[in-house]
N, C-alpha and C. Protein backbone atom coordinates (compact mmCIF):
# COMPACT_ATOMS: atom_id res chain seq x y z
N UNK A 1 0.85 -1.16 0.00
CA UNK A 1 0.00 0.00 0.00
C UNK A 1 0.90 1.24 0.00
N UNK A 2 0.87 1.93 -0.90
CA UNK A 2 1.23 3.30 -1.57
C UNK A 2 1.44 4.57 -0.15
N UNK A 3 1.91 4.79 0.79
CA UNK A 3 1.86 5.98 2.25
C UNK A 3 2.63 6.67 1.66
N UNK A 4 2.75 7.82 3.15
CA UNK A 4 4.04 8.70 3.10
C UNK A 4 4.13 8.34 4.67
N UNK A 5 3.65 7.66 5.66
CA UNK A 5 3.93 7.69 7.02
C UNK A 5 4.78 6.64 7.00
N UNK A 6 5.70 7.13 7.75
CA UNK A 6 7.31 5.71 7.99
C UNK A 6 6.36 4.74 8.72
N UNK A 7 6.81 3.67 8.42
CA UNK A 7 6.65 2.68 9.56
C UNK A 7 6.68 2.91 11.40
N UNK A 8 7.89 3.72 11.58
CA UNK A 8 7.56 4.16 12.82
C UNK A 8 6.94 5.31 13.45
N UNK A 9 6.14 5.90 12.36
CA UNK A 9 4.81 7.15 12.77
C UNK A 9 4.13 6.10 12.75
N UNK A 10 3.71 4.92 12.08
CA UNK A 10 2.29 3.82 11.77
C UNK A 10 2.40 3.35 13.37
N UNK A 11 3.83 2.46 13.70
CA UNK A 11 3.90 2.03 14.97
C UNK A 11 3.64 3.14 16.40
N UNK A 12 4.01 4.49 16.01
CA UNK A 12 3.21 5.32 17.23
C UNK A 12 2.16 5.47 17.37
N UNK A 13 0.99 5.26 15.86
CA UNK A 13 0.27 5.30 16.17
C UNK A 13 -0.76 4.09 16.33
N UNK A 14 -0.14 3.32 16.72
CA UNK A 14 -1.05 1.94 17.22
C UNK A 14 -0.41 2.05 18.29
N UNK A 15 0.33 2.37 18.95
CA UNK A 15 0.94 2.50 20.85
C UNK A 15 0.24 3.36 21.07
N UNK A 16 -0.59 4.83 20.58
CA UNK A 16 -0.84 5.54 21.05
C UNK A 16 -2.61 5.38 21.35
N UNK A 17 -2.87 4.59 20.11
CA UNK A 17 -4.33 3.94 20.26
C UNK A 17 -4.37 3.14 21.13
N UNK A 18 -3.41 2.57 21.80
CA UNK A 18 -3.67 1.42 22.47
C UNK A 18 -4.00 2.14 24.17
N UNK A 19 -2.92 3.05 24.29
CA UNK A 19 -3.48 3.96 25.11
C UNK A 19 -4.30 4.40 25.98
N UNK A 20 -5.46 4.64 24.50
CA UNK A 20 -6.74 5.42 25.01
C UNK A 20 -6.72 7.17 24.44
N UNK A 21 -5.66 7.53 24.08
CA UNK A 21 -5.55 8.88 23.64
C UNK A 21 -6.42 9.12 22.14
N UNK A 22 -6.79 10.35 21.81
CA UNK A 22 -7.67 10.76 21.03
C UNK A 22 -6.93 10.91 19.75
N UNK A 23 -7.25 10.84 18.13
CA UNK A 23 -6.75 11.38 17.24
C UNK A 23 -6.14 12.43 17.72
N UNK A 24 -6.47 14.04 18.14
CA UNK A 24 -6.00 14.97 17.85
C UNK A 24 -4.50 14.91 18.90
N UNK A 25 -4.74 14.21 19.92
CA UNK A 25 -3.17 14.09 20.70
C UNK A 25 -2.63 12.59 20.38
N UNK A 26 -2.92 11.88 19.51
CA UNK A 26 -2.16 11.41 18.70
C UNK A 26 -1.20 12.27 17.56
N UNK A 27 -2.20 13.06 16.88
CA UNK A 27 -1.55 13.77 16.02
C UNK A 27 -0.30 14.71 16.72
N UNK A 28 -0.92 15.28 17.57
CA UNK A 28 0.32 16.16 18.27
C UNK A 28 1.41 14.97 18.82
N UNK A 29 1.02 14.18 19.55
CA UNK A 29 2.29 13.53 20.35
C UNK A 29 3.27 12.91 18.81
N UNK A 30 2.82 12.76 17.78
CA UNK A 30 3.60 12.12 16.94
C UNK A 30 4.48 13.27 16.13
N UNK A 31 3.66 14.18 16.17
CA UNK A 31 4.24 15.18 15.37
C UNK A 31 5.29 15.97 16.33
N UNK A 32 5.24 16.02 17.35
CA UNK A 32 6.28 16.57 18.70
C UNK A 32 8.01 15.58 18.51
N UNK A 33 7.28 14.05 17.90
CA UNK A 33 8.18 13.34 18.36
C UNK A 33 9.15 12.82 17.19
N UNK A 34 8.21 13.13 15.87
CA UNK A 34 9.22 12.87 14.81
C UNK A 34 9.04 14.04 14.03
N UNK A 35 8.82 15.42 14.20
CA UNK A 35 8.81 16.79 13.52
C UNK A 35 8.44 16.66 12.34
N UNK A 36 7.00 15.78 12.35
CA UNK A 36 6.15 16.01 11.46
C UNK A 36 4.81 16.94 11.34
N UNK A 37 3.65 16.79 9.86
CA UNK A 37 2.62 18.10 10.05
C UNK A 37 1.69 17.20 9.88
N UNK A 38 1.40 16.10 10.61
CA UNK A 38 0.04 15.19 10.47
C UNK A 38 -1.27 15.67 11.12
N UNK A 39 -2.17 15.68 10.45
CA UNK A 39 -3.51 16.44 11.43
C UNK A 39 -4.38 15.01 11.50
N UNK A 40 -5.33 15.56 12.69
CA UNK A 40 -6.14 14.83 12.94
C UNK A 40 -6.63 13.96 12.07
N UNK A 41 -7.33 14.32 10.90
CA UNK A 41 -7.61 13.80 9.89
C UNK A 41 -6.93 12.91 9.23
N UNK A 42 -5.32 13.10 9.26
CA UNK A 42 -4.60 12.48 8.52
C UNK A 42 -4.48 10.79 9.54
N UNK A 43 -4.36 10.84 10.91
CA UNK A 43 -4.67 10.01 11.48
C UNK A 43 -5.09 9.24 11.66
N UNK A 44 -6.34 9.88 11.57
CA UNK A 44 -7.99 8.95 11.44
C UNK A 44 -7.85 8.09 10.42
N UNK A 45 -7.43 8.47 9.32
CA UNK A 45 -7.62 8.23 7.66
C UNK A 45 -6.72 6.85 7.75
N UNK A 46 -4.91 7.18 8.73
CA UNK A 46 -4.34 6.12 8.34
C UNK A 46 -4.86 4.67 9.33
N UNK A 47 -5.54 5.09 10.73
CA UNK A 47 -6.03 4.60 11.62
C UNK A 47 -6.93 3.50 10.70
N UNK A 48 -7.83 4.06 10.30
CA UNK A 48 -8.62 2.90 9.01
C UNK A 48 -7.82 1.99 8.29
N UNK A 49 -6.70 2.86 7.52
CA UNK A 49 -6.28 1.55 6.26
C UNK A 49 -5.24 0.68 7.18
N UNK A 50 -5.47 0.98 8.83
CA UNK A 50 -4.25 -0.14 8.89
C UNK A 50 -4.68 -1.33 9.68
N UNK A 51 -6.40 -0.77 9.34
CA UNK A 51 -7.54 -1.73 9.99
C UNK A 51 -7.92 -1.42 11.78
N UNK A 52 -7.32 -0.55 12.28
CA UNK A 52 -7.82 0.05 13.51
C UNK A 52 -8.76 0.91 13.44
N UNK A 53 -10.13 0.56 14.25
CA UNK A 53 -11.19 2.02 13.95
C UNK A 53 -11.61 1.94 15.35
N UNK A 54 -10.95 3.26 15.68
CA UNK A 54 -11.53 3.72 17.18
C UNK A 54 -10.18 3.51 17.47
N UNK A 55 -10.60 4.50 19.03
CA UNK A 55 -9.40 4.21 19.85
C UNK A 55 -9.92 2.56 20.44
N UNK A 56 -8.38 2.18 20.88
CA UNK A 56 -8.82 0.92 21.65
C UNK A 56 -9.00 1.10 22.93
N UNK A 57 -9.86 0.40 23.68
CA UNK A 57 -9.94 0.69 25.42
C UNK A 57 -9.48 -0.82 25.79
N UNK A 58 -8.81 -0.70 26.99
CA UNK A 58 -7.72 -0.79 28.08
C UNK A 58 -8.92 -1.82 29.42
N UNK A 59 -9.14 -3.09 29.23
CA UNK A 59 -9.36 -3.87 29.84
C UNK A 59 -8.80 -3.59 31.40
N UNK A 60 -9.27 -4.46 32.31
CA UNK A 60 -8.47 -3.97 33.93
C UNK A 60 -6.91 -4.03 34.43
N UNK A 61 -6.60 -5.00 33.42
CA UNK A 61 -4.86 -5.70 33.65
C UNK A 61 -4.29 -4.32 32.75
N UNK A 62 -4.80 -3.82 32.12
CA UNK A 62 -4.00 -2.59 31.49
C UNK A 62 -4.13 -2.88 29.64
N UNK A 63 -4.27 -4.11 29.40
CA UNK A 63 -3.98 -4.30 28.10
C UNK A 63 -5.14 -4.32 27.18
N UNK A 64 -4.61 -3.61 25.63
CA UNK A 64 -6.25 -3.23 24.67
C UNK A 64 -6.99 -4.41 24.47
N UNK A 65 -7.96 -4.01 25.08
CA UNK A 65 -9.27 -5.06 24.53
C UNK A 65 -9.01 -5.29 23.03
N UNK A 66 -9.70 -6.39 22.65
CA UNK A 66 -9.45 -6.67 20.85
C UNK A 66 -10.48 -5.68 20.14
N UNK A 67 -10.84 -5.35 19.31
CA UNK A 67 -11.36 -4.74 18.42
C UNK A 67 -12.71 -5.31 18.80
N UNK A 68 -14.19 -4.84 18.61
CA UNK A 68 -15.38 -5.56 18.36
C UNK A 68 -15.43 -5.79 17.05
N UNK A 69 -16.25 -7.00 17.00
CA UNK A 69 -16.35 -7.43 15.32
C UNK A 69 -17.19 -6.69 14.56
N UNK A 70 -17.74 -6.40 13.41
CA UNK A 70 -18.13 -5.88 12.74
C UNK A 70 -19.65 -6.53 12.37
N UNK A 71 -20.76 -5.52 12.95
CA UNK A 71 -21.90 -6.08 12.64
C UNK A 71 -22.26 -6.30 11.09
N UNK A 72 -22.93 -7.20 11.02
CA UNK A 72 -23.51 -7.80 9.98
C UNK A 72 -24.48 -6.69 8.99
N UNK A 73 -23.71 -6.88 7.78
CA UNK A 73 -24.55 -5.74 6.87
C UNK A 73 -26.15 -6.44 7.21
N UNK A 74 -27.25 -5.32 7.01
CA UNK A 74 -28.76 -5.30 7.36
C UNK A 74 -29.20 -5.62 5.96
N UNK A 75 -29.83 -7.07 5.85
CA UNK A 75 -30.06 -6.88 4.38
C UNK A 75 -31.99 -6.62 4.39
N UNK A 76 -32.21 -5.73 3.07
CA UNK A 76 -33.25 -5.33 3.42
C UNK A 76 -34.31 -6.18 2.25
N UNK A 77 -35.30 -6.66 2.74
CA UNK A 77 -36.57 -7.02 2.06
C UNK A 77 -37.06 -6.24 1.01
N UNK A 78 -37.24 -7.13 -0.22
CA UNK A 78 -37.96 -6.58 -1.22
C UNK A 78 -39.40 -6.28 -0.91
N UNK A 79 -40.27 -5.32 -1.06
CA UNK A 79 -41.65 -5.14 -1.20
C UNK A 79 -42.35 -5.71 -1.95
N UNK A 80 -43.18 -6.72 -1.40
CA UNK A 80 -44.30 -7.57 -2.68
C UNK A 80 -44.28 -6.56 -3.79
N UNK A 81 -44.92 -6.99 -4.65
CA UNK A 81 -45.74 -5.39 -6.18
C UNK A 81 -47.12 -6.17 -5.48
N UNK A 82 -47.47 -5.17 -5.86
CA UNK A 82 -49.53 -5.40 -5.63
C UNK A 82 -49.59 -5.18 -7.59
N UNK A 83 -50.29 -6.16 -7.93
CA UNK A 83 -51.28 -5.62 -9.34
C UNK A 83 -51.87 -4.71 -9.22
N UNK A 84 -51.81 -3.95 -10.23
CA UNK A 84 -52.54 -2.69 -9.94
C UNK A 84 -54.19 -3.22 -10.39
N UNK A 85 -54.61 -2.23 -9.99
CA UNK A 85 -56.12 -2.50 -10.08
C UNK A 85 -56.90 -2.24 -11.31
N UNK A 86 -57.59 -2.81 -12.19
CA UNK A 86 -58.12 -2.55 -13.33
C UNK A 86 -59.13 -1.56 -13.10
N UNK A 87 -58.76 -0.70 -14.36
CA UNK A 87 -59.75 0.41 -14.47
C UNK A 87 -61.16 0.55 -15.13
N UNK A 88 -62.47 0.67 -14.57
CA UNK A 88 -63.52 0.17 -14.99
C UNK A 88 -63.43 0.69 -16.29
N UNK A 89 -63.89 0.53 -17.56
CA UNK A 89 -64.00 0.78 -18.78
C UNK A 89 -64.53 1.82 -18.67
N UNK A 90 -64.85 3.03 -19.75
CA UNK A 90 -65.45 3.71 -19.53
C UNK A 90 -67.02 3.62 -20.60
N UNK A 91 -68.05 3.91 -20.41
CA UNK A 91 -69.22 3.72 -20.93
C UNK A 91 -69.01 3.77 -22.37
N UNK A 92 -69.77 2.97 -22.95
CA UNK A 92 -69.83 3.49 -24.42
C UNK A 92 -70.72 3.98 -25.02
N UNK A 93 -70.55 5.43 -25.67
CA UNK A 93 -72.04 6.47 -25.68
C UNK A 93 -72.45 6.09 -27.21
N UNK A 94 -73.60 6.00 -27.61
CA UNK A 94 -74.24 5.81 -28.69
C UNK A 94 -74.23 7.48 -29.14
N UNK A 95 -73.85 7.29 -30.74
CA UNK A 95 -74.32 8.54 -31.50
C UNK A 95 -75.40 9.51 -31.41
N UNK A 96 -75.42 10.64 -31.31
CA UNK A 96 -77.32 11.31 -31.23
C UNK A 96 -77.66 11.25 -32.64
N UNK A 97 -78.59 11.25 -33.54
CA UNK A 97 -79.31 11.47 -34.44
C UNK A 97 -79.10 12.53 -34.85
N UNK A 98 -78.42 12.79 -36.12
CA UNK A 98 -78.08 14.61 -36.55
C UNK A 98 -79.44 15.39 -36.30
N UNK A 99 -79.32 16.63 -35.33
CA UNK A 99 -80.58 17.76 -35.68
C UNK A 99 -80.52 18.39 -36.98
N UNK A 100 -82.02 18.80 -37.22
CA UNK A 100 -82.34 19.51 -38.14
C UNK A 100 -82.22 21.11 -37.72
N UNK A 101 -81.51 21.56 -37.59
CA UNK A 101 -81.86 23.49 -37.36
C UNK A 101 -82.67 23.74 -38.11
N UNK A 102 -82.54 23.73 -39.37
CA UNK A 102 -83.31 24.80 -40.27
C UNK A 102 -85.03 24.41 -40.22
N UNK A 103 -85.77 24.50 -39.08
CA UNK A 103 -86.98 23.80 -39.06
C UNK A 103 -87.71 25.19 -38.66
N UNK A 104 -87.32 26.40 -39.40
CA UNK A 104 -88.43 27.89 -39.13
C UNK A 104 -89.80 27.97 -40.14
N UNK A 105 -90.72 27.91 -39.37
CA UNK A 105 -91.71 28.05 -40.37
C UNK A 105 -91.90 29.20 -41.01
N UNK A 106 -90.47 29.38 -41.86
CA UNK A 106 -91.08 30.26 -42.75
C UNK A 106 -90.58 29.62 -44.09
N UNK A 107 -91.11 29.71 -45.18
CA UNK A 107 -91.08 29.17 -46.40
C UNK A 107 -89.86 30.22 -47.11
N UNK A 108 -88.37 29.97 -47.46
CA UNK A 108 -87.29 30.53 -48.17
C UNK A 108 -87.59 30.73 -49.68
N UNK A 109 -86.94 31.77 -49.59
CA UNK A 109 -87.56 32.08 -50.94
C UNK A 109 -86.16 31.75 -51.85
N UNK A 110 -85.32 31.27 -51.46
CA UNK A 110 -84.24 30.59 -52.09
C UNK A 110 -83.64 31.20 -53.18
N UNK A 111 -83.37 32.52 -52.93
CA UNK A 111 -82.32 33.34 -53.83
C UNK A 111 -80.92 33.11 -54.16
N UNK A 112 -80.22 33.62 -54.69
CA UNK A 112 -78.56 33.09 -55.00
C UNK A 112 -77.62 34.40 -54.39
N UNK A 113 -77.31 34.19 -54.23
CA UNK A 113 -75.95 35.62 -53.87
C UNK A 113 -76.13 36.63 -54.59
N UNK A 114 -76.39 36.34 -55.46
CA UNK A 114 -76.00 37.59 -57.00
C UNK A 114 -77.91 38.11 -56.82
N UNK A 115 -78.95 37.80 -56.83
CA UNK A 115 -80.36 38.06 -56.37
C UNK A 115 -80.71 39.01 -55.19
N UNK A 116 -79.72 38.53 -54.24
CA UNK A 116 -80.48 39.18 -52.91
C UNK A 116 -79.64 40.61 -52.98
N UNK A 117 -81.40 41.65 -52.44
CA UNK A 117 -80.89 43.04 -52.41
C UNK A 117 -80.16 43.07 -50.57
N UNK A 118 -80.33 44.62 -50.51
CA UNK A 118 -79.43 44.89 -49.15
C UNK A 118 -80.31 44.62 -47.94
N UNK A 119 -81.76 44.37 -48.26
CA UNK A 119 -82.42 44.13 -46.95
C UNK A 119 -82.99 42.83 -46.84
N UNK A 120 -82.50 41.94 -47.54
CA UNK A 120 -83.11 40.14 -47.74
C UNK A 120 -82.16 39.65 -46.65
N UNK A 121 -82.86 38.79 -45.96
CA UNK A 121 -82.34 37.82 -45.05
C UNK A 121 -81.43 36.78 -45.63
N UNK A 122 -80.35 36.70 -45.37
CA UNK A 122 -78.86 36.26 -45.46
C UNK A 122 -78.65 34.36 -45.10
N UNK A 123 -80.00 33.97 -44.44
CA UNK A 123 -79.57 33.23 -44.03
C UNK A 123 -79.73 31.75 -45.18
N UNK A 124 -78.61 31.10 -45.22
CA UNK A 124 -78.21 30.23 -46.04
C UNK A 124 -79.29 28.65 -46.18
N UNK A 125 -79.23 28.36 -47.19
CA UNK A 125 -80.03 26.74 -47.05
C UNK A 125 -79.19 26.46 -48.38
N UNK A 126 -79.21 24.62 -48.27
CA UNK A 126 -78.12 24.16 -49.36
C UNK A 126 -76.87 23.69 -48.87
N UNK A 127 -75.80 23.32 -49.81
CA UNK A 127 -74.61 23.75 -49.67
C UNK A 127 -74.59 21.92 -48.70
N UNK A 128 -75.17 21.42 -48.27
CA UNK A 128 -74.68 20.14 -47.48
C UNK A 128 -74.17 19.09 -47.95
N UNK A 129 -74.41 18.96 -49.10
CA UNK A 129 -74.11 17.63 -49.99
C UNK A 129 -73.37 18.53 -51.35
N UNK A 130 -72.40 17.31 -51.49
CA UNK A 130 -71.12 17.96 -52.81
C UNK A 130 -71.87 18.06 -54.20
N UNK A 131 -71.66 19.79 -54.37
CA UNK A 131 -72.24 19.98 -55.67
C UNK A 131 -73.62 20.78 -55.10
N UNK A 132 -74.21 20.80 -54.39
CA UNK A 132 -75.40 21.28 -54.41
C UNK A 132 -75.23 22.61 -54.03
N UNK A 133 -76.25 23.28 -54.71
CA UNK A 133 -76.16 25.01 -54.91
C UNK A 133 -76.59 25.83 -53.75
N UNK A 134 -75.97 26.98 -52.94
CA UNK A 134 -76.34 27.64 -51.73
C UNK A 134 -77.26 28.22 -52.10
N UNK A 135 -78.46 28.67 -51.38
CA UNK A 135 -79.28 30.00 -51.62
C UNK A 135 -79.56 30.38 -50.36
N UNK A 136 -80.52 31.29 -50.07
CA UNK A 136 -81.01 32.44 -49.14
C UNK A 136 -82.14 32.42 -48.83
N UNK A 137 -82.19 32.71 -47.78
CA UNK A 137 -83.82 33.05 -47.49
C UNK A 137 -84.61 34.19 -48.22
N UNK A 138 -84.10 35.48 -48.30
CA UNK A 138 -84.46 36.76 -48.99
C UNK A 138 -85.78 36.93 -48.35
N UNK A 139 -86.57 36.99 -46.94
CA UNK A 139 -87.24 37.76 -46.81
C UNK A 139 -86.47 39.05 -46.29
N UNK A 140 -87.41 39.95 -45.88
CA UNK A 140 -87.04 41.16 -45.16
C UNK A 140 -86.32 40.71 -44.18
N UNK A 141 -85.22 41.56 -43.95
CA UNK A 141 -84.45 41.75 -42.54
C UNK A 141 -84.95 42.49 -41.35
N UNK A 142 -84.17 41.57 -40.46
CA UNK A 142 -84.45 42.28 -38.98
C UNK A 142 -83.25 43.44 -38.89
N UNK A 143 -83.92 44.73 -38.02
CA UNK A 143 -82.89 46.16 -37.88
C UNK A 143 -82.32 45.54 -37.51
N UNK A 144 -80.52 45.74 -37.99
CA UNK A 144 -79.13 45.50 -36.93
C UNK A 144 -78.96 43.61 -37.08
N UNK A 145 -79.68 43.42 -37.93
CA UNK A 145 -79.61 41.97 -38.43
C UNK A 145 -79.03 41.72 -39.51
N UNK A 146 -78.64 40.16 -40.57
CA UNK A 146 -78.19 40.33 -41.00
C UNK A 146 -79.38 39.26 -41.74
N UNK A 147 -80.26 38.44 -40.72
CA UNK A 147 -81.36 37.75 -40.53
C UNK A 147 -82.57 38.41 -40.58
N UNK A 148 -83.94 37.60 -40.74
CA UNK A 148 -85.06 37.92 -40.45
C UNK A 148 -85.32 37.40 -39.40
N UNK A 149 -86.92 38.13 -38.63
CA UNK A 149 -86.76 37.61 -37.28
C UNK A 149 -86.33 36.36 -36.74
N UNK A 150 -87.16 35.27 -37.74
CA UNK A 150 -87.46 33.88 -37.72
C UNK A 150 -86.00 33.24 -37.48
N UNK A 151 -85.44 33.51 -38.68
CA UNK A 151 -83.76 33.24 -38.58
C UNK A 151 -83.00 33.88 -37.55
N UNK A 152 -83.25 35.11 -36.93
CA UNK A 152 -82.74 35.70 -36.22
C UNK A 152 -83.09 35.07 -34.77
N UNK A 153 -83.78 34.41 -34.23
CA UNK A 153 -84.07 33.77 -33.44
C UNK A 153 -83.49 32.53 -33.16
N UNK A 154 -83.47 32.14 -34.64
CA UNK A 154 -83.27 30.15 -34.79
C UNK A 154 -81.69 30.45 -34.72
N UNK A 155 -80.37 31.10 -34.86
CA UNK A 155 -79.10 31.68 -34.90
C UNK A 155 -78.38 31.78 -33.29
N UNK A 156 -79.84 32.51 -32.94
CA UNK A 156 -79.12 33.27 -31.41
C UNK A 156 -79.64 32.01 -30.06
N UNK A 157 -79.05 31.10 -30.05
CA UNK A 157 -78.92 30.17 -28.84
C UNK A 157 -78.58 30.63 -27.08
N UNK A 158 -79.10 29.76 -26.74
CA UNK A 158 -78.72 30.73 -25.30
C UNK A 158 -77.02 30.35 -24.91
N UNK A 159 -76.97 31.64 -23.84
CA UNK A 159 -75.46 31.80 -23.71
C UNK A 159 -75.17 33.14 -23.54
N UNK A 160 -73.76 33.52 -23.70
CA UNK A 160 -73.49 35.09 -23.72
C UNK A 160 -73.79 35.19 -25.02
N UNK A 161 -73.12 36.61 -26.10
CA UNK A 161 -72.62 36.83 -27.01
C UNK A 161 -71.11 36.27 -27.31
N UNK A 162 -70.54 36.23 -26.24
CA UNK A 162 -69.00 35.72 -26.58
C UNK A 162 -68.79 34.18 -26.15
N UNK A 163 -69.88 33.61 -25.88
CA UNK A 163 -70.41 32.11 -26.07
C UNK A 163 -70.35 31.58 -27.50
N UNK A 164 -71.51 32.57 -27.89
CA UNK A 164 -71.78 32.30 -29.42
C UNK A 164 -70.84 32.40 -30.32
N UNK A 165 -69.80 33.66 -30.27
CA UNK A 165 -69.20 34.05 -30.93
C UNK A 165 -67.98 33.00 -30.83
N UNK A 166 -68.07 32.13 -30.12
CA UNK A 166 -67.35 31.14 -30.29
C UNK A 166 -66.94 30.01 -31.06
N UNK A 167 -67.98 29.81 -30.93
CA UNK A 167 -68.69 28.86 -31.99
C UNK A 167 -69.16 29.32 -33.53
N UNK A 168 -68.17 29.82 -34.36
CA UNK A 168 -68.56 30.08 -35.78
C UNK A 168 -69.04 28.91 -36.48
N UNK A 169 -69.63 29.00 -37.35
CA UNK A 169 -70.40 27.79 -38.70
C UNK A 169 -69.50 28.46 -39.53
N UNK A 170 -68.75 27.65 -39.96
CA UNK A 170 -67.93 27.85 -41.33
C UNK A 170 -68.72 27.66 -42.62
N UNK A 171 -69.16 28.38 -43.96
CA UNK A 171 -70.06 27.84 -44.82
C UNK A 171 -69.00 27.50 -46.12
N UNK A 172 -69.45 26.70 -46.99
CA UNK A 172 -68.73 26.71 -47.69
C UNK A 172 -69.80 27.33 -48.88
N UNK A 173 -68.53 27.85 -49.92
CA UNK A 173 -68.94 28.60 -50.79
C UNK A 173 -69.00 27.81 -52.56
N UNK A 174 -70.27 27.60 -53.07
CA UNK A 174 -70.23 26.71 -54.18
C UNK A 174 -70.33 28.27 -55.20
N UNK A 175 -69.67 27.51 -56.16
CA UNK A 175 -69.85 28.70 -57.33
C UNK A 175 -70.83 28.26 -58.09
N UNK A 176 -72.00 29.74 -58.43
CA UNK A 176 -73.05 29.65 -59.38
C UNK A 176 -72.69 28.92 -60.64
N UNK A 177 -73.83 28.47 -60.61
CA UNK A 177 -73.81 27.42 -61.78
C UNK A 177 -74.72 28.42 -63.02
């Protein structure tokens, strides 16, 4: 093993353990006696690799008790696993039946874009199936509408305004045929 402590600093300091004296006046009595700079620490450290731990204590006849043996590493128990617990499925919801909105009794007068003047009701029919042509309601509008009442009613769902306004209908736009 690789040191820098002579053999006879190692041997003071197993006479000095045997003793009863502490690292730190180990360190001093050795360093007094061979004008060395060993600290406590350095002591302790060689105290370990030369297999001494602790001071030794001094039985009644005067001489060091032996070392105590070294308790037995604690070996520790694995924890069962528990299965985890199955998670109830969650329900399975049946489809609703598409609604019909457009169910206002009022009869559309089914204009085209290019037809309706500035006060015809805006609101769209058509346009659901590929290829089929949009038109309008074109009755009279409601003031500050863009709708007639009928439509203007069937549009405005309950909620805030910034409820609604949430929820845009995207339309798509077919070109006149």
């Amino acid at each position: 093993m690789q040191t820098d402590w002579e053999p006879e600093h190692s041997d003071a300091l197993r006479d000095y353990l045997a003793r009863g004296l502490s690292y730190a006046e180990i360190a001093k009595a050795i360093n007094a006696t061979f004008n060395t700079a060993y600290s406590r620490n350095a002591a302790i450290g060689r105290a370990k690799r030369m297999g001494l731990s602790g001071r030794a204590q001094s039985d009644d006849s005067g001489r060091p008790k032996s070392l105590p043996k070294p308790r037995p590493m604690r070996v520790h128990r694995m924890r069962k696993r528990r299965a985890a617990k199955p998670r109830p499925s969650p329900p399975i919801l049946k489809r609703a039946a598409a609604l019909q909105l457009r169910c206002v009794a009022i009869m559309p007068r089914h204009l085209s874009l290019l037809e309706l003047a500035a006060d015809d009701c805006r609101y769209p029919y058509g346009g659901d199936e590929e290829g089929e042509a949009i038109t309008f309601c074109g009755h009279p509008r409601r003031e500050g509408s863009s709708y007639c009442v009928s439509h203007f009613h069937l549009t405005r769902g309950p909620g805030s305004a910034s409820e609604r306004s949430a929820v845009k209908v995207a339309l798509r736009l077919v070109e006149a045929a």
